[in-house]
Protein backbone atom coordinates (compact mmCIF):
# COMPACT_ATOMS: atom_id res chain seq x y z
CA UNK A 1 99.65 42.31 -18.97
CA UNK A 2 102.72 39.95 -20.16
CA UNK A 3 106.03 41.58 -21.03
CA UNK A 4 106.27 42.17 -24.74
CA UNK A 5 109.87 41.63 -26.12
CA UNK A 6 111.19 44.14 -28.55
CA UNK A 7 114.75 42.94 -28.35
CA UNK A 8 117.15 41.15 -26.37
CA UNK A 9 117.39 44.60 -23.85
CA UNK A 10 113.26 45.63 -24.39
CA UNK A 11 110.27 44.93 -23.70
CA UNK A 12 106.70 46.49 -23.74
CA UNK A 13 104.86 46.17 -19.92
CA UNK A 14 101.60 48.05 -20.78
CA UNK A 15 102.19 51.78 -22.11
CA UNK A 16 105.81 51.75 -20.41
CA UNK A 17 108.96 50.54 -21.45
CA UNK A 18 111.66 47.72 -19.60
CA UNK A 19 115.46 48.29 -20.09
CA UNK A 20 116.10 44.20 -18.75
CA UNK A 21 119.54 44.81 -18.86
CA UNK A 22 119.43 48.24 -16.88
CA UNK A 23 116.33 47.06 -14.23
CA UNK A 24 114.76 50.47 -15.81
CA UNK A 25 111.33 51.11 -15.87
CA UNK A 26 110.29 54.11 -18.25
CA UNK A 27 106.98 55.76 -18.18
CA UNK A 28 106.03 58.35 -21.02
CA UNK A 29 104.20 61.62 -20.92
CA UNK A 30 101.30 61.28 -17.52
CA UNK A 31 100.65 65.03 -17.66
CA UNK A 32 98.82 65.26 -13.93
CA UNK A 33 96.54 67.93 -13.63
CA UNK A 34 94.69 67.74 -17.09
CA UNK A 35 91.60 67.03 -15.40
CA UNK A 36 91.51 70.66 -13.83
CA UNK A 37 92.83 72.60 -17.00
CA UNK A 38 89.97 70.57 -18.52
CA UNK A 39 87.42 71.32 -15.93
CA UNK A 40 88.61 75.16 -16.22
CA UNK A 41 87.30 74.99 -19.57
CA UNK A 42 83.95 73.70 -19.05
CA UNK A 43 84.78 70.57 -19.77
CA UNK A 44 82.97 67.94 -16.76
CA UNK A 45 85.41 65.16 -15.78
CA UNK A 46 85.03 63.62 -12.79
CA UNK A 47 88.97 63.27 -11.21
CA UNK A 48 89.23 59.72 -10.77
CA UNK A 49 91.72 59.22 -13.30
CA UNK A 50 94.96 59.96 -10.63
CA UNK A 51 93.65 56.70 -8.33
CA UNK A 52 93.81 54.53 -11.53
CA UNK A 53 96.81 55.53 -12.41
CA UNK A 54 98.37 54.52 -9.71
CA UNK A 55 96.27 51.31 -9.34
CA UNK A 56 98.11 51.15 -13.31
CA UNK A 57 101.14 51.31 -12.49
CA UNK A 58 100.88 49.06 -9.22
CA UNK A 59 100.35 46.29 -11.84
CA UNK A 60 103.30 47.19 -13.95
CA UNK A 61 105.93 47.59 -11.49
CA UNK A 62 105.16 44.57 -9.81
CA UNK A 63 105.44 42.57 -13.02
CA UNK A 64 109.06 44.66 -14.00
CA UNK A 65 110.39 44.99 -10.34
CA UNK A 66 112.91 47.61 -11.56
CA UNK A 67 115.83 49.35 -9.95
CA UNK A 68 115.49 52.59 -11.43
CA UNK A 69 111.94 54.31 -12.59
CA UNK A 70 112.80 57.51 -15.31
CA UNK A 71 109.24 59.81 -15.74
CA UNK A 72 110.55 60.49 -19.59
CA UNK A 73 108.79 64.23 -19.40
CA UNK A 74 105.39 66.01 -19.34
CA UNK A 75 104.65 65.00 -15.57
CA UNK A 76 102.98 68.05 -14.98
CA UNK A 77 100.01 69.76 -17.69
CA UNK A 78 99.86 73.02 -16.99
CA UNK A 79 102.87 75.34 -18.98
CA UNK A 80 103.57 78.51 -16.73
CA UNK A 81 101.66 77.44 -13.19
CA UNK A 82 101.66 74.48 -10.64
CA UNK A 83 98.00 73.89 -9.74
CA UNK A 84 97.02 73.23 -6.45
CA UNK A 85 96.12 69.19 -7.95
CA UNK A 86 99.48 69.08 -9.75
CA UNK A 87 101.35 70.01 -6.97
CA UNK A 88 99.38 67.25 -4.68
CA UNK A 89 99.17 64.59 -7.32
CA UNK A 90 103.01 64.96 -8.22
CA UNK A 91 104.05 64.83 -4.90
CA UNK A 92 101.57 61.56 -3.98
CA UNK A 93 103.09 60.18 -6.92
CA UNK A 94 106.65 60.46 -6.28
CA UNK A 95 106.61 59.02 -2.91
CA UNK A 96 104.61 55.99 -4.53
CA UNK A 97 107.39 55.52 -6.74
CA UNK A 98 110.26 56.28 -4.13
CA UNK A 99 109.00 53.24 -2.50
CA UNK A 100 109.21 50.68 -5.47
CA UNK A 101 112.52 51.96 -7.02
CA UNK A 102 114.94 55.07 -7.56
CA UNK A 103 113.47 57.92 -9.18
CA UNK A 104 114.75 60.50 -12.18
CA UNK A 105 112.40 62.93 -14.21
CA UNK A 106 113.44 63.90 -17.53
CA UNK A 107 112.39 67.59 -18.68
CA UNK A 108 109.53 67.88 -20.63
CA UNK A 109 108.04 71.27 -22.62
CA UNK A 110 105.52 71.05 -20.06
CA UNK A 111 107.54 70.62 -16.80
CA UNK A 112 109.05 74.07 -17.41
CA UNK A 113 108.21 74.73 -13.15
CA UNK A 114 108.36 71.22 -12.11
CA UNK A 115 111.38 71.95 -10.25
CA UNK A 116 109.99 72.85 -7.22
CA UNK A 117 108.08 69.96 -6.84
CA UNK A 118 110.44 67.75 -7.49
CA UNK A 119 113.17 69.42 -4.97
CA UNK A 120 110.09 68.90 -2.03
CA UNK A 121 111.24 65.03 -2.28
CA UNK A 122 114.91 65.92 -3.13
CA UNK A 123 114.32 64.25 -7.27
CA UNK A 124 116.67 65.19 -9.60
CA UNK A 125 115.52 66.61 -13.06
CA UNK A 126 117.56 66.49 -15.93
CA UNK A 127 117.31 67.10 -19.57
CA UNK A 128 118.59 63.83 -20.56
CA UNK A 129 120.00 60.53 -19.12
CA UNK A 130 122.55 58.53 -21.12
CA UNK A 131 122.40 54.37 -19.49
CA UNK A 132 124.86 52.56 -21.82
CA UNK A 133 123.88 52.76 -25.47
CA UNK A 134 120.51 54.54 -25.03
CA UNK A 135 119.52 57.98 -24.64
CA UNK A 136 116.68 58.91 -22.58
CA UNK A 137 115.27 62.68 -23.35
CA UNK A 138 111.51 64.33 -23.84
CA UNK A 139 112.15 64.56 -27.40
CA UNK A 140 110.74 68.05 -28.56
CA UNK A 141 114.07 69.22 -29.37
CA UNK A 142 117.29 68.23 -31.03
CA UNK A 143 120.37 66.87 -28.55
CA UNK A 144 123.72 67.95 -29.66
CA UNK A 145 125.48 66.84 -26.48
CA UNK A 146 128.01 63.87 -26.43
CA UNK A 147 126.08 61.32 -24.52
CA UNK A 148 123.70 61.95 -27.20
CA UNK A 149 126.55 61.28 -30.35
CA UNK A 150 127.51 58.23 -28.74
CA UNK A 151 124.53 56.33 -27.89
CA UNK A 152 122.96 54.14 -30.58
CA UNK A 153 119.43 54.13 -29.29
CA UNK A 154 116.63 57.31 -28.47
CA UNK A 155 114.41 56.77 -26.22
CA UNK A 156 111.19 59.29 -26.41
CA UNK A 157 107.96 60.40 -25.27
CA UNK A 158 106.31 63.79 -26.31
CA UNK A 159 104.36 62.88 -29.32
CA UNK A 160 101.57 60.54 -27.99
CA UNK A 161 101.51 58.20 -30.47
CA UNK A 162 98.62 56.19 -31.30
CA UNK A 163 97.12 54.76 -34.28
CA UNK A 164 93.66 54.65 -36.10
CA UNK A 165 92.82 51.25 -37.81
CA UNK A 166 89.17 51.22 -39.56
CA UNK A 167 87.01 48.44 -39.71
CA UNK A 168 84.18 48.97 -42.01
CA UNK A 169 82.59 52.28 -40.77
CA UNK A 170 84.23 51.98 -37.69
CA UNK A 171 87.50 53.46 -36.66
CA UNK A 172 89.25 52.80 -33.86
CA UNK A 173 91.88 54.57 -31.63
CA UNK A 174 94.84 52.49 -30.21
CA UNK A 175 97.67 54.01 -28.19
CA UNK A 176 100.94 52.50 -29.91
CA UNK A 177 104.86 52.51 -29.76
CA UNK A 178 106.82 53.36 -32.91
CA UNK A 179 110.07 51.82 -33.30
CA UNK A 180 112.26 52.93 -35.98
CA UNK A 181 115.81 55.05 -37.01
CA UNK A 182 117.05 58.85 -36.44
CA UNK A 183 119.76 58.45 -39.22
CA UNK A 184 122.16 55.69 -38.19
CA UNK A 185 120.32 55.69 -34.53
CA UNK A 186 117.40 53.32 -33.16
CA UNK A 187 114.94 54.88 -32.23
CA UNK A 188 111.72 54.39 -29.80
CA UNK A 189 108.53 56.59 -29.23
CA UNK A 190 106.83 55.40 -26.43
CA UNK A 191 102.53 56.51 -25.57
CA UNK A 192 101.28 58.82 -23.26
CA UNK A 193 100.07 56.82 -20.02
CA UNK A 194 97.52 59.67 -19.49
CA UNK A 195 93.92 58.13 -19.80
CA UNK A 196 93.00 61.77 -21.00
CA UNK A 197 95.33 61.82 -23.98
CA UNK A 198 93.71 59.48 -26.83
CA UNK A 199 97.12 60.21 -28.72
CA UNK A 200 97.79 61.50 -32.30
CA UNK A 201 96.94 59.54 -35.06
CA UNK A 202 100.22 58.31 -36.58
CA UNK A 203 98.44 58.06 -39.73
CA UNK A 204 96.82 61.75 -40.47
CA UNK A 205 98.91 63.86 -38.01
CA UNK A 206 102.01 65.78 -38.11
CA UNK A 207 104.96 65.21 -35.64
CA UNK A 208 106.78 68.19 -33.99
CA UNK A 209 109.67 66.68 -32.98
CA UNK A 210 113.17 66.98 -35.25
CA UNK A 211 113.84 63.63 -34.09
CA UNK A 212 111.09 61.88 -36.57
CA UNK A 213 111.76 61.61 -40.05
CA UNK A 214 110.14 59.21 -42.32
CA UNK A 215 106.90 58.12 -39.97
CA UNK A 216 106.11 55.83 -42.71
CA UNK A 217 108.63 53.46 -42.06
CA UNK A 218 108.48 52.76 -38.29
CA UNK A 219 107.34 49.80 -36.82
CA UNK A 220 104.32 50.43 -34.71
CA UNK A 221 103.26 48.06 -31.70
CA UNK A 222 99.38 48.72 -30.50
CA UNK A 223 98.84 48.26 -26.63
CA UNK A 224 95.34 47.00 -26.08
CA UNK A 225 94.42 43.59 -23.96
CA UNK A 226 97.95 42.59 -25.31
CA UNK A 227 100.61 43.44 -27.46
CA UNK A 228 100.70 43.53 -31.06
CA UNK A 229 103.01 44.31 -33.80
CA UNK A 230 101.08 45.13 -36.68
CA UNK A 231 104.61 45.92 -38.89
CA UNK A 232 105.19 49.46 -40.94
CA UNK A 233 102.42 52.63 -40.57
CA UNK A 234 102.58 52.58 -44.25
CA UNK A 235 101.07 49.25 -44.35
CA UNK A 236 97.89 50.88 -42.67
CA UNK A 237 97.41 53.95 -44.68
């Protein structure tokens, strides 16, 4: 997929986001091991998804080529245990990365016990990283640090925004990124790159995060065989 450019320091490769300026590659919200919490509950899904994912993000890097790759949070599923496929998965999946570029994980409300895995392949995991004017963090809670008063972009995962546009009877489910403000601060949502997670529906659902006010008035860019900026989610509901 082409590079989609947001601004003069963005772009859109696929569900991640480019920082051109900072040779950053940032990948939202993969949540490895959701096949086995969902095949715990019953639920049959064959665990294929892990090889594509990889195959995925093959693709991307090679079109980015970054320095730096930042996991923005949720890496693992599971809240208060490290399965025996998150724990393998994690680890295959750092060492893919290590190769390509340097590698950071951001916190996320899931990756409470990430820690350990992480520390196997000596990855640093921090709660937030500041690179010139933006600020990387999970997003399910408010910053109140410096790096955070002082940058003049947010950069976020968490949410898993996607959108719903009907056509006739039909509705559709596109995975999207919202671009809009936090007060006087840009901000940027990206999607969950989890094939499992369909996303919430920017137009019906509810965010959790304190860092989304006014939903109505972000820009929203759908990721299917391309890019596309559609304009406001008010213009769509």
């Amino acid at each position: 997929m082409e590079p989609y450019k947001v601004d003069e320091e963005v772009e859109i490769i696929d569900l991640t986001l480019h920082l051109k300026k900072h040779q950053t590659l940032v990948i939202g919200d993969l949540h490895i091991g959701m096949e086995e919490a969902l095949n715990k509950q019953g639920v049959l899904i064959p665990r294929f998804q892990f090889k594509e994912l990889l195959v995925r993000l093959e693709k991307i890097i090679s079109t980015a080529k970054p320095k730096n790759i930042i996991l923005i949070g949720d890496v693992k599923h599971e809240f208060g245990v490290i399965t025996e496929t998150e724990w393998r998965n994690i680890v295959c999946l750092i060492d893919f990365l290590k190769e390509k570029a340097i590698v950071e994980i951001i916190k996320g409300n899931h990756d409470a016990i990430v820690l350990p895995i992480a520390a196997k392949r000596n990855i640093l995991v921090k709660d937030h990283i500041k690179m010139g004017d933006f600020y990387l963090c999970h997003g399910h809670k408010l910053p109140t640090d410096s790096d955070f008063k002082e940058a003049k972009t947010i950069i976020m995962g968490h949410e898993h925004p996607a959108i719903g546009l009907q056509d006739g009877p039909r509705r559709e489910m596109y995975k999207c990124f919202l671009v809009g403000k936090y007060k006087r601060k840009n901000l940027i949502i990206l999607p969950s790159l989890s094939t499992l997670s369909e996303g919430t529906d920017v137009t019906k659902e509810q965010f959790l995060s304190p860092l989304i006010k006014n939903i109505k008035d972000f820009k929203f860019y759908i990721v299917s065989d391309k890019v596309y900026e559609f304009g406001k989610v008010k213009d769509v509901m």
